[in-house]
PDB file of N, CA and C in Angstrom:
ATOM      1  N   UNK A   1      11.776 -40.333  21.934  1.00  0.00           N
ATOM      2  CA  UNK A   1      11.848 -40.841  23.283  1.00  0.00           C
ATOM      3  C   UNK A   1      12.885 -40.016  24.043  1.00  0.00           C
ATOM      4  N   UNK A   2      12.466 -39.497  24.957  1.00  0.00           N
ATOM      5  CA  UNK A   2      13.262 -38.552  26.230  1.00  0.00           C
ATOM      6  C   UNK A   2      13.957 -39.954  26.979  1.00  0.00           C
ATOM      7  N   UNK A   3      14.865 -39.522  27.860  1.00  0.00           N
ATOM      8  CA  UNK A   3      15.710 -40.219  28.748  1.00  0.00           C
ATOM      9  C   UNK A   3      15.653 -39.237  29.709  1.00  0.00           C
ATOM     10  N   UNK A   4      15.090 -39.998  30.970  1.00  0.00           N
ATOM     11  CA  UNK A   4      14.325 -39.197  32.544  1.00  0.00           C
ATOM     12  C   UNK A   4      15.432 -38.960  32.459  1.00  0.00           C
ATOM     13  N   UNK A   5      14.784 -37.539  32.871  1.00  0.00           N
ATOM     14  CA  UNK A   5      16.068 -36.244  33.805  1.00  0.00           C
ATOM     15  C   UNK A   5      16.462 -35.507  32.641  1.00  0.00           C
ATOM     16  N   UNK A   6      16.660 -35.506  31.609  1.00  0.00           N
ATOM     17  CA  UNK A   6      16.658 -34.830  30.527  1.00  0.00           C
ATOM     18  C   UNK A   6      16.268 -33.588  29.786  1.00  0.00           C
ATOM     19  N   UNK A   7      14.638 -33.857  30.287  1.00  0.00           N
ATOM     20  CA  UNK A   7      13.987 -33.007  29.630  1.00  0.00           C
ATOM     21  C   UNK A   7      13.896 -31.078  29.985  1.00  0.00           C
ATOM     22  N   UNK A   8      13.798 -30.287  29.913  1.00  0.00           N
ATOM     23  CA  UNK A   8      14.461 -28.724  29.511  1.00  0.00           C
ATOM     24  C   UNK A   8      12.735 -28.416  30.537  1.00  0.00           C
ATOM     25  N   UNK A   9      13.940 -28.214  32.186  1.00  0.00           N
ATOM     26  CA  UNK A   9      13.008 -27.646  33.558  1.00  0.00           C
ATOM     27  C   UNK A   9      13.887 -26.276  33.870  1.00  0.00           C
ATOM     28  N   UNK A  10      12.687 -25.281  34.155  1.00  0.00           N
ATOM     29  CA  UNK A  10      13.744 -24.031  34.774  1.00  0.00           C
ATOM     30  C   UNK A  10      14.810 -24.746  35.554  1.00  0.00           C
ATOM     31  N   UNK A  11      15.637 -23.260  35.333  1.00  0.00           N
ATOM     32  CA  UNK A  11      17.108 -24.081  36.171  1.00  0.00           C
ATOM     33  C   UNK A  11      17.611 -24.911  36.604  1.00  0.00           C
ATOM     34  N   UNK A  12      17.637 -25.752  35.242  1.00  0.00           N
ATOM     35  CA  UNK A  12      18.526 -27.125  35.121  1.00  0.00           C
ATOM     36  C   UNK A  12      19.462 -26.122  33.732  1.00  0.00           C
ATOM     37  N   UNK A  13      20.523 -27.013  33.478  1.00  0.00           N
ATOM     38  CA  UNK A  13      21.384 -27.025  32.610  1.00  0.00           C
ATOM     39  C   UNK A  13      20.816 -26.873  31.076  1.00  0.00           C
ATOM     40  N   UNK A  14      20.069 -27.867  30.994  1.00  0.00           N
ATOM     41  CA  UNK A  14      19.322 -28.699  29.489  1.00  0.00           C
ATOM     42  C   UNK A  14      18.514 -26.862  29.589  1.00  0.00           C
ATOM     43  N   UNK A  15      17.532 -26.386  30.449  1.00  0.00           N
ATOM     44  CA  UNK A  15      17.088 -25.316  30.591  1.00  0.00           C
ATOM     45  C   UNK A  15      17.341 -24.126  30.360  1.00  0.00           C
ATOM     46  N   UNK A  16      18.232 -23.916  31.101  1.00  0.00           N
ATOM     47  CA  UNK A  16      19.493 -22.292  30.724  1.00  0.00           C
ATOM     48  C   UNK A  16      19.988 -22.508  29.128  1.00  0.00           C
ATOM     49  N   UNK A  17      20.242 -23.521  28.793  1.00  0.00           N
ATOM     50  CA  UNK A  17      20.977 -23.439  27.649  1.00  0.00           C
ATOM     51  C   UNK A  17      19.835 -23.544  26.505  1.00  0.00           C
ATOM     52  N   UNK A  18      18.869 -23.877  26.671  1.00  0.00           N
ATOM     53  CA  UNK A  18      17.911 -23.771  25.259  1.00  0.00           C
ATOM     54  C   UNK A  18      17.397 -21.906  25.947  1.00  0.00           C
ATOM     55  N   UNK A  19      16.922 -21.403  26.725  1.00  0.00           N
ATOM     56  CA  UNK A  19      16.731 -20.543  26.585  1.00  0.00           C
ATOM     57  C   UNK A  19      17.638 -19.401  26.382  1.00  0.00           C
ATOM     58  N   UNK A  20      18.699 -19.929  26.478  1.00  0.00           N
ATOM     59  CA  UNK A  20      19.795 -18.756  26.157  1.00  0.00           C
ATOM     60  C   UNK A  20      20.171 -19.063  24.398  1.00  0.00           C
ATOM     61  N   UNK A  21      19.748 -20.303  24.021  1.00  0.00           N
ATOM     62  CA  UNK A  21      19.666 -20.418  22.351  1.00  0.00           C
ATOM     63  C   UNK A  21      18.347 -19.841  21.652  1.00  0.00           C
ATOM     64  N   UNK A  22      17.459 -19.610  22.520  1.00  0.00           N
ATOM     65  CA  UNK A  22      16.196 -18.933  21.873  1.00  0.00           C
ATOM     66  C   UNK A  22      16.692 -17.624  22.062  1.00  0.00           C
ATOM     67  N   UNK A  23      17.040 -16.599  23.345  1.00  0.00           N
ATOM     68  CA  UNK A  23      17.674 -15.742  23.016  1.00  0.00           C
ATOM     69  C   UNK A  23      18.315 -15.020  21.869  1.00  0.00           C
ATOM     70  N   UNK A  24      19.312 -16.271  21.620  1.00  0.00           N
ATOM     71  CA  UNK A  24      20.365 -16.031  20.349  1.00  0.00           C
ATOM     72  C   UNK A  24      19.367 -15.926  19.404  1.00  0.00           C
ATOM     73  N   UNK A  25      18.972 -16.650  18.996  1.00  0.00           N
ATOM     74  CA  UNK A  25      18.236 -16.963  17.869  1.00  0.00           C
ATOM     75  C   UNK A  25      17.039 -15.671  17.417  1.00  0.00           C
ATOM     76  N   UNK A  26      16.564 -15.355  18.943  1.00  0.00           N
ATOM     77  CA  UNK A  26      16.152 -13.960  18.410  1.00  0.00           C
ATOM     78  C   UNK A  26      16.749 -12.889  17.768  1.00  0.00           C
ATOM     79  N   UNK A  27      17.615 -12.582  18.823  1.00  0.00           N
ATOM     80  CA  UNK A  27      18.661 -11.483  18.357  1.00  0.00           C
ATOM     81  C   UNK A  27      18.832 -11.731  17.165  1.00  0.00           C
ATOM     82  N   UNK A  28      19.228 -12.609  16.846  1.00  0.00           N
ATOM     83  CA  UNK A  28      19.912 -12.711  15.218  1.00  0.00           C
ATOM     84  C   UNK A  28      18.583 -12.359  13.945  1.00  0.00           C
ATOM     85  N   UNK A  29      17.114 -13.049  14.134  1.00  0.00           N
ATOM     86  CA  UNK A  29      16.329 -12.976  13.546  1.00  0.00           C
ATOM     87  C   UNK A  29      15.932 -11.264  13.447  1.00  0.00           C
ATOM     88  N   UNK A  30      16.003 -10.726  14.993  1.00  0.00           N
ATOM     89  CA  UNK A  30      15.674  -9.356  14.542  1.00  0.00           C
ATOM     90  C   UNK A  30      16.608  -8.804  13.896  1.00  0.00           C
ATOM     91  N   UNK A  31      17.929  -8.862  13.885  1.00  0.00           N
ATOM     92  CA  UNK A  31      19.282  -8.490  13.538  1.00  0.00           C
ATOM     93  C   UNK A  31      18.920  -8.630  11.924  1.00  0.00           C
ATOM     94  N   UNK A  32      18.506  -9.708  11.667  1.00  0.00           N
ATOM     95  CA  UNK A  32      18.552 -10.117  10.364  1.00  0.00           C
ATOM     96  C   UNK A  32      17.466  -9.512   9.214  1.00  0.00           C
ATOM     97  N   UNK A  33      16.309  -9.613  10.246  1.00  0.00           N
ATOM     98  CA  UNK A  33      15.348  -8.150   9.920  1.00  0.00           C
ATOM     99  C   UNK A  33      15.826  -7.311   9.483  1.00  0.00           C
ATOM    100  N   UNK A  34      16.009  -6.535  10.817  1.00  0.00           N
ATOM    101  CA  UNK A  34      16.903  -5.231  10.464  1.00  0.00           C
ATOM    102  C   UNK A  34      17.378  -5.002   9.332  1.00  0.00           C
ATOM    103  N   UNK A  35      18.696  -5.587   8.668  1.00  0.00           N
ATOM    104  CA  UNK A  35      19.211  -5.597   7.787  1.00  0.00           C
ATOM    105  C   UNK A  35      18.670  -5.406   6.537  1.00  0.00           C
ATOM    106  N   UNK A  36      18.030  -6.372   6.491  1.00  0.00           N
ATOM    107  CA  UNK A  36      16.924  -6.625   5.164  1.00  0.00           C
ATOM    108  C   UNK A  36      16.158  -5.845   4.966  1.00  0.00           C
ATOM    109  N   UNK A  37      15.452  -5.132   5.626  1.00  0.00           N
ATOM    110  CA  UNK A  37      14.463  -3.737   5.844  1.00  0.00           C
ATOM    111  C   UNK A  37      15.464  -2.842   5.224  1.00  0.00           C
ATOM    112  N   UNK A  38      16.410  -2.572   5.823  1.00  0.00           N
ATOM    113  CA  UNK A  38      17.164  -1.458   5.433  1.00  0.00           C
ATOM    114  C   UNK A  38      17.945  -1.368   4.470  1.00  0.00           C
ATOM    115  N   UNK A  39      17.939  -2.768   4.113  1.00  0.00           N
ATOM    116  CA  UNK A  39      18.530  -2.371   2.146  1.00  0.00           C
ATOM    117  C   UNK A  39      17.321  -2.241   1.454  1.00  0.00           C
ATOM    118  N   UNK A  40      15.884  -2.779   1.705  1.00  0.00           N
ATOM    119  CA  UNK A  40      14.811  -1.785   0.802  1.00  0.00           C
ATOM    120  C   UNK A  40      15.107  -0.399   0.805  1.00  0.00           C
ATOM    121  N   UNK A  41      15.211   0.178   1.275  1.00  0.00           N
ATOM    122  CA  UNK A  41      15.472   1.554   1.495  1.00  0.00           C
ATOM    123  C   UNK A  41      16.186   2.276   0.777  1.00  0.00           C
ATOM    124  N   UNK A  42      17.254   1.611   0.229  1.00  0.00           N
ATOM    125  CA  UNK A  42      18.168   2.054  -0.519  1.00  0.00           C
ATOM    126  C   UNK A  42      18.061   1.976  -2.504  1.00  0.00           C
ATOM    127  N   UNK A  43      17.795   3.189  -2.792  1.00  0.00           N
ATOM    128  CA  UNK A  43      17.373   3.262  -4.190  1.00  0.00           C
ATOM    129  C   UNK A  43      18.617   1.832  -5.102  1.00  0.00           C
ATOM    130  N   UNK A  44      18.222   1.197  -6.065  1.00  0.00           N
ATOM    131  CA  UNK A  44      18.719   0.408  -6.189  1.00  0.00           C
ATOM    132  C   UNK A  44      20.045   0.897  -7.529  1.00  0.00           C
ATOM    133  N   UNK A  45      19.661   2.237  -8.103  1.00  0.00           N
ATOM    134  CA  UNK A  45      20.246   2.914  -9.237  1.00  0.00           C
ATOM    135  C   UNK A  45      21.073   4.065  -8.147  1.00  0.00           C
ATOM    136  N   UNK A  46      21.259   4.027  -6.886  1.00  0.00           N
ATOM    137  CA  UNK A  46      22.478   4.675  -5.941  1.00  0.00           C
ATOM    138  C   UNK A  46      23.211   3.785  -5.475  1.00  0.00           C
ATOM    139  N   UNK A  47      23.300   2.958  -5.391  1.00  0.00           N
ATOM    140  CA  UNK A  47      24.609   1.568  -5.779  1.00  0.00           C
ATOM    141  C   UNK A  47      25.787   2.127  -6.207  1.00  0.00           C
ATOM    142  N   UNK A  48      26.761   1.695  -5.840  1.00  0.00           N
ATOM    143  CA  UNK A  48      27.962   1.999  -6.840  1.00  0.00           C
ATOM    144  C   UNK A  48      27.916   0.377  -7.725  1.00  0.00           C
ATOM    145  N   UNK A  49      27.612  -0.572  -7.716  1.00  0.00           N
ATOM    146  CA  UNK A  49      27.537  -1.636  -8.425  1.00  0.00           C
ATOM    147  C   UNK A  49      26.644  -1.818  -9.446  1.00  0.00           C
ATOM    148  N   UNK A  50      25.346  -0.798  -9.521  1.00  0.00           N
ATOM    149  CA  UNK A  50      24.566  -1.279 -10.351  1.00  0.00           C
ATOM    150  C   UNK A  50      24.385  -0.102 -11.344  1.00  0.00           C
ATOM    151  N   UNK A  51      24.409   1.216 -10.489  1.00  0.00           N
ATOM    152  CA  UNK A  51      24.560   2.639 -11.097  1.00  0.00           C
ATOM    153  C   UNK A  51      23.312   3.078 -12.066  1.00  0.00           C
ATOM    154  N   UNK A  52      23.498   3.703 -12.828  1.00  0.00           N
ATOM    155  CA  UNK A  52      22.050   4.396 -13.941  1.00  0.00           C
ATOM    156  C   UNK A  52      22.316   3.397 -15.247  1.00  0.00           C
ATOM    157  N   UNK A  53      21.536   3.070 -16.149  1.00  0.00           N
ATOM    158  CA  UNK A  53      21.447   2.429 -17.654  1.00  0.00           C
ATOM    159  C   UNK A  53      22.097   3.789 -18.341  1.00  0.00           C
ATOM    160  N   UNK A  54      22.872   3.173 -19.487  1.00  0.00           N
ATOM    161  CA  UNK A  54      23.479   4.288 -20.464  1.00  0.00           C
ATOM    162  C   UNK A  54      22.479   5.089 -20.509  1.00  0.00           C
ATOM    163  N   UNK A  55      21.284   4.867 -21.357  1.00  0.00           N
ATOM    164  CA  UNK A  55      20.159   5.671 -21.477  1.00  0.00           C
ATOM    165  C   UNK A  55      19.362   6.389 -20.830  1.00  0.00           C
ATOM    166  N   UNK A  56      19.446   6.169 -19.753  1.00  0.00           N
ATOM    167  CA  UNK A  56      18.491   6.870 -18.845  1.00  0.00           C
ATOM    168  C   UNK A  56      18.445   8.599 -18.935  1.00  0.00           C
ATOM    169  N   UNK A  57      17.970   8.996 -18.306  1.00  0.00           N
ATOM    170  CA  UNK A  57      17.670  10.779 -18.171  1.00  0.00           C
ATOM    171  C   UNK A  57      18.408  10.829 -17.239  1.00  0.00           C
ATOM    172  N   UNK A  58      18.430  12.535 -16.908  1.00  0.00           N
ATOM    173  CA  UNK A  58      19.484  12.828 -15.824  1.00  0.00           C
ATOM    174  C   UNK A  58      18.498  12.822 -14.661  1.00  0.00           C
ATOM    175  N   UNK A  59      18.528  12.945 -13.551  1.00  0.00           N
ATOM    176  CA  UNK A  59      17.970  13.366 -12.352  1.00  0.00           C
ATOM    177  C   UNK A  59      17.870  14.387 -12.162  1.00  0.00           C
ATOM    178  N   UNK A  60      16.557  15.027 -11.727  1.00  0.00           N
ATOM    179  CA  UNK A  60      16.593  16.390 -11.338  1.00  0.00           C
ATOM    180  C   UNK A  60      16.650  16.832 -10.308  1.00  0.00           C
ATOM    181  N   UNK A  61      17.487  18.260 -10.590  1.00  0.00           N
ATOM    182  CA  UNK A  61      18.248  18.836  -8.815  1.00  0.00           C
ATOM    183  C   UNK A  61      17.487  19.027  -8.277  1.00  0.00           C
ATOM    184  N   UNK A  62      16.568  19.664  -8.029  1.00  0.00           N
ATOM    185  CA  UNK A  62      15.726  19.919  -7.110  1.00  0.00           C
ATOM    186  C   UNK A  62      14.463  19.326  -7.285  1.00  0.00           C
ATOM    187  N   UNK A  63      14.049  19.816  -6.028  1.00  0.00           N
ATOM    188  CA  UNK A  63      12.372  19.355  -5.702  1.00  0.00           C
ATOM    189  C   UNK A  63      11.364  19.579  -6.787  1.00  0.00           C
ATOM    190  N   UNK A  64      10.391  18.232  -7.115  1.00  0.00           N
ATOM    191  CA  UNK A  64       9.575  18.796  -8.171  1.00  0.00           C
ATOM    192  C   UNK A  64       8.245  19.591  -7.251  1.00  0.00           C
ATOM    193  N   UNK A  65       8.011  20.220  -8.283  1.00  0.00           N
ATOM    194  CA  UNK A  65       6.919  20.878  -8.119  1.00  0.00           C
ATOM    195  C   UNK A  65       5.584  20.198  -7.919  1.00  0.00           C
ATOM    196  N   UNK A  66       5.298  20.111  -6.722  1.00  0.00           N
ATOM    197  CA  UNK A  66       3.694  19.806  -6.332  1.00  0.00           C
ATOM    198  C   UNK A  66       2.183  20.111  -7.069  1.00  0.00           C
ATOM    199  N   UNK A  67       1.167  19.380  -7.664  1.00  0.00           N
ATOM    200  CA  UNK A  67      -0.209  19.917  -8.259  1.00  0.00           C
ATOM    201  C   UNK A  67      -0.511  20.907  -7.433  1.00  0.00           C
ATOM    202  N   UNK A  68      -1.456  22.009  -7.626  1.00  0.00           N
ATOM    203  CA  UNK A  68      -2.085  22.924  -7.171  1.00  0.00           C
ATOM    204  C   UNK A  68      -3.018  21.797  -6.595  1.00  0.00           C
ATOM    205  N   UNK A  69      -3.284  21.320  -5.448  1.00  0.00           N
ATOM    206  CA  UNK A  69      -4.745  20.908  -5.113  1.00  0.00           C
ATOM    207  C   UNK A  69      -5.656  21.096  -4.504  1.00  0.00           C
ATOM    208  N   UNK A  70      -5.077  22.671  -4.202  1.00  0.00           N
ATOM    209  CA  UNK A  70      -6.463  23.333  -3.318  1.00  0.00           C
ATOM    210  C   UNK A  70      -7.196  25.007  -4.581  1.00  0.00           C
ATOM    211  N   UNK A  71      -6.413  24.962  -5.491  1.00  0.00           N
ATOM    212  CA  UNK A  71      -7.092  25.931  -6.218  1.00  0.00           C
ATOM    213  C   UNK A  71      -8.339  25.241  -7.078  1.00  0.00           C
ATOM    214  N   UNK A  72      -9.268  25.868  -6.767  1.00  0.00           N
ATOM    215  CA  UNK A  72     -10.568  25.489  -7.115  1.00  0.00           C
ATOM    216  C   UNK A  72     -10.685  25.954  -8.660  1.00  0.00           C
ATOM    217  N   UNK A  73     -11.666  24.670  -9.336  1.00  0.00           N
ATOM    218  CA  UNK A  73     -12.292  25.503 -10.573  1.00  0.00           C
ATOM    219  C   UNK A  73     -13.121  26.587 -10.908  1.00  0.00           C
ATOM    220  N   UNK A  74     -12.922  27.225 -11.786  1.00  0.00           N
ATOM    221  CA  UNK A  74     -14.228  28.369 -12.507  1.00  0.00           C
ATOM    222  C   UNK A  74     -15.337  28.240 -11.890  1.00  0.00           C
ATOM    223  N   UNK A  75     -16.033  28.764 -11.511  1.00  0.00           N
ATOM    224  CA  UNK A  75     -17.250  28.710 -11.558  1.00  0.00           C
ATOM    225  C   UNK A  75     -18.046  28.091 -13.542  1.00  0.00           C
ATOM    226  N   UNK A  76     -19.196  27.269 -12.922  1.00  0.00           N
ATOM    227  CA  UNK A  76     -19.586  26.676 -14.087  1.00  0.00           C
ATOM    228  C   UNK A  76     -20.288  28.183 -15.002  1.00  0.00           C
ATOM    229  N   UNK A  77     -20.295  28.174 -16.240  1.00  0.00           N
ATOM    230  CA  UNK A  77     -20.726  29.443 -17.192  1.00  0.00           C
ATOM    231  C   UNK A  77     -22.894  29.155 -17.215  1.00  0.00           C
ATOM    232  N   UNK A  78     -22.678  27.577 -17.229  1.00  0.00           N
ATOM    233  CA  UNK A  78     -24.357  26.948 -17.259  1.00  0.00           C
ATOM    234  C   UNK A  78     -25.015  27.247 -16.123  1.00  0.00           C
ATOM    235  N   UNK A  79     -26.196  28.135 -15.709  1.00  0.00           N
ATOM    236  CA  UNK A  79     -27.309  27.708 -14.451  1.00  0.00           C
ATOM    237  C   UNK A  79     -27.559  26.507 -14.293  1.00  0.00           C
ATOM    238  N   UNK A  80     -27.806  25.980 -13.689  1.00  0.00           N
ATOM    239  CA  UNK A  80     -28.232  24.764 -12.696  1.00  0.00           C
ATOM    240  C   UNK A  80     -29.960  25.195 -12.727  1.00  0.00           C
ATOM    241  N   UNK A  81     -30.349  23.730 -13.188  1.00  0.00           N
ATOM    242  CA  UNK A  81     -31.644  23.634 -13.594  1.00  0.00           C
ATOM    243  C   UNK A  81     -32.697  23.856 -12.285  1.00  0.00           C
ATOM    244  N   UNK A  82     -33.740  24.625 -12.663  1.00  0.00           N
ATOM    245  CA  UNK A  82     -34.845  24.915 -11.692  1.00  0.00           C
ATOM    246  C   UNK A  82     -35.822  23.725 -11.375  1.00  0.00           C
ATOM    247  N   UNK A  83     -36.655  23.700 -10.662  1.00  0.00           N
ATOM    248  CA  UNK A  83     -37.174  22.954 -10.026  1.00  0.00           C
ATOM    249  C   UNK A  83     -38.363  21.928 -11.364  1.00  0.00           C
ATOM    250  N   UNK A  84     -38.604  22.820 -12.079  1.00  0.00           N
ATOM    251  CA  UNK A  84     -39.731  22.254 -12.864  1.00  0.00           C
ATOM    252  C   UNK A  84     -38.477  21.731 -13.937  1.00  0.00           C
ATOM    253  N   UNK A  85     -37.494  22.087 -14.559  1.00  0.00           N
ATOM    254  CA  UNK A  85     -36.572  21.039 -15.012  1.00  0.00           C
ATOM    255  C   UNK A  85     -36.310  19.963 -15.163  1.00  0.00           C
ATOM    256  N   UNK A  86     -36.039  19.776 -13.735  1.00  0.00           N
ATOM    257  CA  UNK A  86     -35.444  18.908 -12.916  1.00  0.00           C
ATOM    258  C   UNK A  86     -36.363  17.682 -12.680  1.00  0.00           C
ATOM    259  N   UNK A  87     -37.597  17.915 -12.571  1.00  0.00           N
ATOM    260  CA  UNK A  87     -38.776  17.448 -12.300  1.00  0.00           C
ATOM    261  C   UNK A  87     -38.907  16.394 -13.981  1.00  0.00           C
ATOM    262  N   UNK A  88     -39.060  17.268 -15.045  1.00  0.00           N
ATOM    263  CA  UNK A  88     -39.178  16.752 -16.381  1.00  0.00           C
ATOM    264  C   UNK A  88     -37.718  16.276 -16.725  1.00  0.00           C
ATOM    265  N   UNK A  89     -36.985  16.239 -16.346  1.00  0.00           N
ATOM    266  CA  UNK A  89     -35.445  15.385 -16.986  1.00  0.00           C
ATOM    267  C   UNK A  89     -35.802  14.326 -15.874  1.00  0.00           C
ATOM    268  N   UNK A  90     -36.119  14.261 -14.242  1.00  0.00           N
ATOM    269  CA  UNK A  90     -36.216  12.643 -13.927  1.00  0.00           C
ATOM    270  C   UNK A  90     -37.644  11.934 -14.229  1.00  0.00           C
ATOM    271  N   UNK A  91     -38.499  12.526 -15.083  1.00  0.00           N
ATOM    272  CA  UNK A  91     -39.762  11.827 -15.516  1.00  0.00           C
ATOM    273  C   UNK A  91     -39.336  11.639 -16.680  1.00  0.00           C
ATOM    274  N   UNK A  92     -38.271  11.922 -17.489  1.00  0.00           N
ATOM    275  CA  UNK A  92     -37.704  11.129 -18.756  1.00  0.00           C
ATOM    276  C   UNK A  92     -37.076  10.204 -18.652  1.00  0.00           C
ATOM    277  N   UNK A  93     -35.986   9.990 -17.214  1.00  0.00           N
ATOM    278  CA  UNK A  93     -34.907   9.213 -17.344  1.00  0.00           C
ATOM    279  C   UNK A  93     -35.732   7.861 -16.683  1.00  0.00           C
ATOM    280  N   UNK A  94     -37.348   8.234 -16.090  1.00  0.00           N
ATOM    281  CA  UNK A  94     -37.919   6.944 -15.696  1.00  0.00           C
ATOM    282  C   UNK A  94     -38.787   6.580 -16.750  1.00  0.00           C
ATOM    283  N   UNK A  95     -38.916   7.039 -17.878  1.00  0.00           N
ATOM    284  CA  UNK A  95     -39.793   6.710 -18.562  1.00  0.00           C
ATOM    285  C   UNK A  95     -38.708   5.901 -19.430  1.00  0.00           C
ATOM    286  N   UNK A  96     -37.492   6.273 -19.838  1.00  0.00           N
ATOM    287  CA  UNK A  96     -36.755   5.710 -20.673  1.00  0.00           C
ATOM    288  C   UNK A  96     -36.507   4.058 -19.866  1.00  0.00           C
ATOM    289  N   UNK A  97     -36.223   4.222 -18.477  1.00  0.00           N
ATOM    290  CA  UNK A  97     -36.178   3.268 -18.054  1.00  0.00           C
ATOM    291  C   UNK A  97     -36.627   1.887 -17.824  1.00  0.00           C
ATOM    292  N   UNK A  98     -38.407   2.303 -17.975  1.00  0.00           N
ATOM    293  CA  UNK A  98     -39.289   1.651 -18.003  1.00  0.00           C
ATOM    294  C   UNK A  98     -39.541   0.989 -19.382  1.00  0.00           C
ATOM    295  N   UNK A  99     -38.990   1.395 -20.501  1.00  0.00           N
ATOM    296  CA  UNK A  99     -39.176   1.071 -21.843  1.00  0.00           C
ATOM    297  C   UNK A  99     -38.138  -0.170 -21.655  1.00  0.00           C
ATOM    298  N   UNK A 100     -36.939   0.320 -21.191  1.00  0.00           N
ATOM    299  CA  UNK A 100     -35.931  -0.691 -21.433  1.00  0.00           C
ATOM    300  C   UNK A 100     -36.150  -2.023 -20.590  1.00  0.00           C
ATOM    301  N   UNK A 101     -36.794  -1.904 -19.530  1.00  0.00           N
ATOM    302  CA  UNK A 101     -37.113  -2.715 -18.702  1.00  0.00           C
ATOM    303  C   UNK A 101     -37.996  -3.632 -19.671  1.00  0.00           C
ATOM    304  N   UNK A 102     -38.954  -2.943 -20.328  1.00  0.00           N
ATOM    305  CA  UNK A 102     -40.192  -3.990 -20.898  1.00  0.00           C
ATOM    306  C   UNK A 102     -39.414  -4.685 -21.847  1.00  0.00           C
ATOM    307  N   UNK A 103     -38.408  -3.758 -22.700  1.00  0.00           N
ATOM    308  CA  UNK A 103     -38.020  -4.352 -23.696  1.00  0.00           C
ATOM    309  C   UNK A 103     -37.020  -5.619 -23.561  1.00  0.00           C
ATOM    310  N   UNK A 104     -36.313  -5.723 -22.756  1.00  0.00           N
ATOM    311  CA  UNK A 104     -35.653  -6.548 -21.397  1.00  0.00           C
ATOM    312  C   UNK A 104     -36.019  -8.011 -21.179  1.00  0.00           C
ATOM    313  N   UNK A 105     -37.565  -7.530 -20.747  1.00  0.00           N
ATOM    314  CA  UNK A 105     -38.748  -8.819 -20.785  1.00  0.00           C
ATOM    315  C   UNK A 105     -39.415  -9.589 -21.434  1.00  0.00           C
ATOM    316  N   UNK A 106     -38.989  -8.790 -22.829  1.00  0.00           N
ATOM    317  CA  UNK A 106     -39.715  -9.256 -24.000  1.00  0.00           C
ATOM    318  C   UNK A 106     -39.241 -10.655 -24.546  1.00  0.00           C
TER     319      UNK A 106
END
């Protein structure tokens, strides 16, 4: 239950002051964002508090080395099957197919 005259109208008192608390309240939420974002960022073994495990490996100085991923393979040593081939390897792979199908149904 409100009590007339109370209730939060542009420029009234009750007014200015909740929107200047939503204000705040932003700021702080992005503020608080902020923050939090930016300690992901931070490797968690570059800490001075948490540092490397006894065991670990060392780090390496420099940049690793990238895959080759534009050098292409060999050329294949096999021809690539001719037309009448090609023809008899997909009249096998439907004939095999058709077996399995019946057998399937059986």
């Amino acid at each position: 239950m409100t009590v007339r005259g109370t209730e939060a109208r542009p420029g009234t008192r009750l007014g200015i002051r909740w929107r200047r608390g939503a204000r705040v309240a932003t700021a702080l939420l992005c503020l608080g964002s902020g923050v939090g974002l930016g300690a992901c960022s931070v490797p968690m073994a570059d800490l001075p508090v948490v540092g490397m495990p006894a065991g670990a490996p060392a780090r390496p100085t420099g940049p690793t080395a990238y895959p080759a991923v534009h050098d292409m393979p060999a050329d294949r040593g096999d021809p690539m099957l001719d037309p009448a081939e090609q023809a008899k390897l997909s009249n096998d792979l439907k004939a095999v197919r058709d077996r399995q199908e019946k057998a399937a149904n059986q």
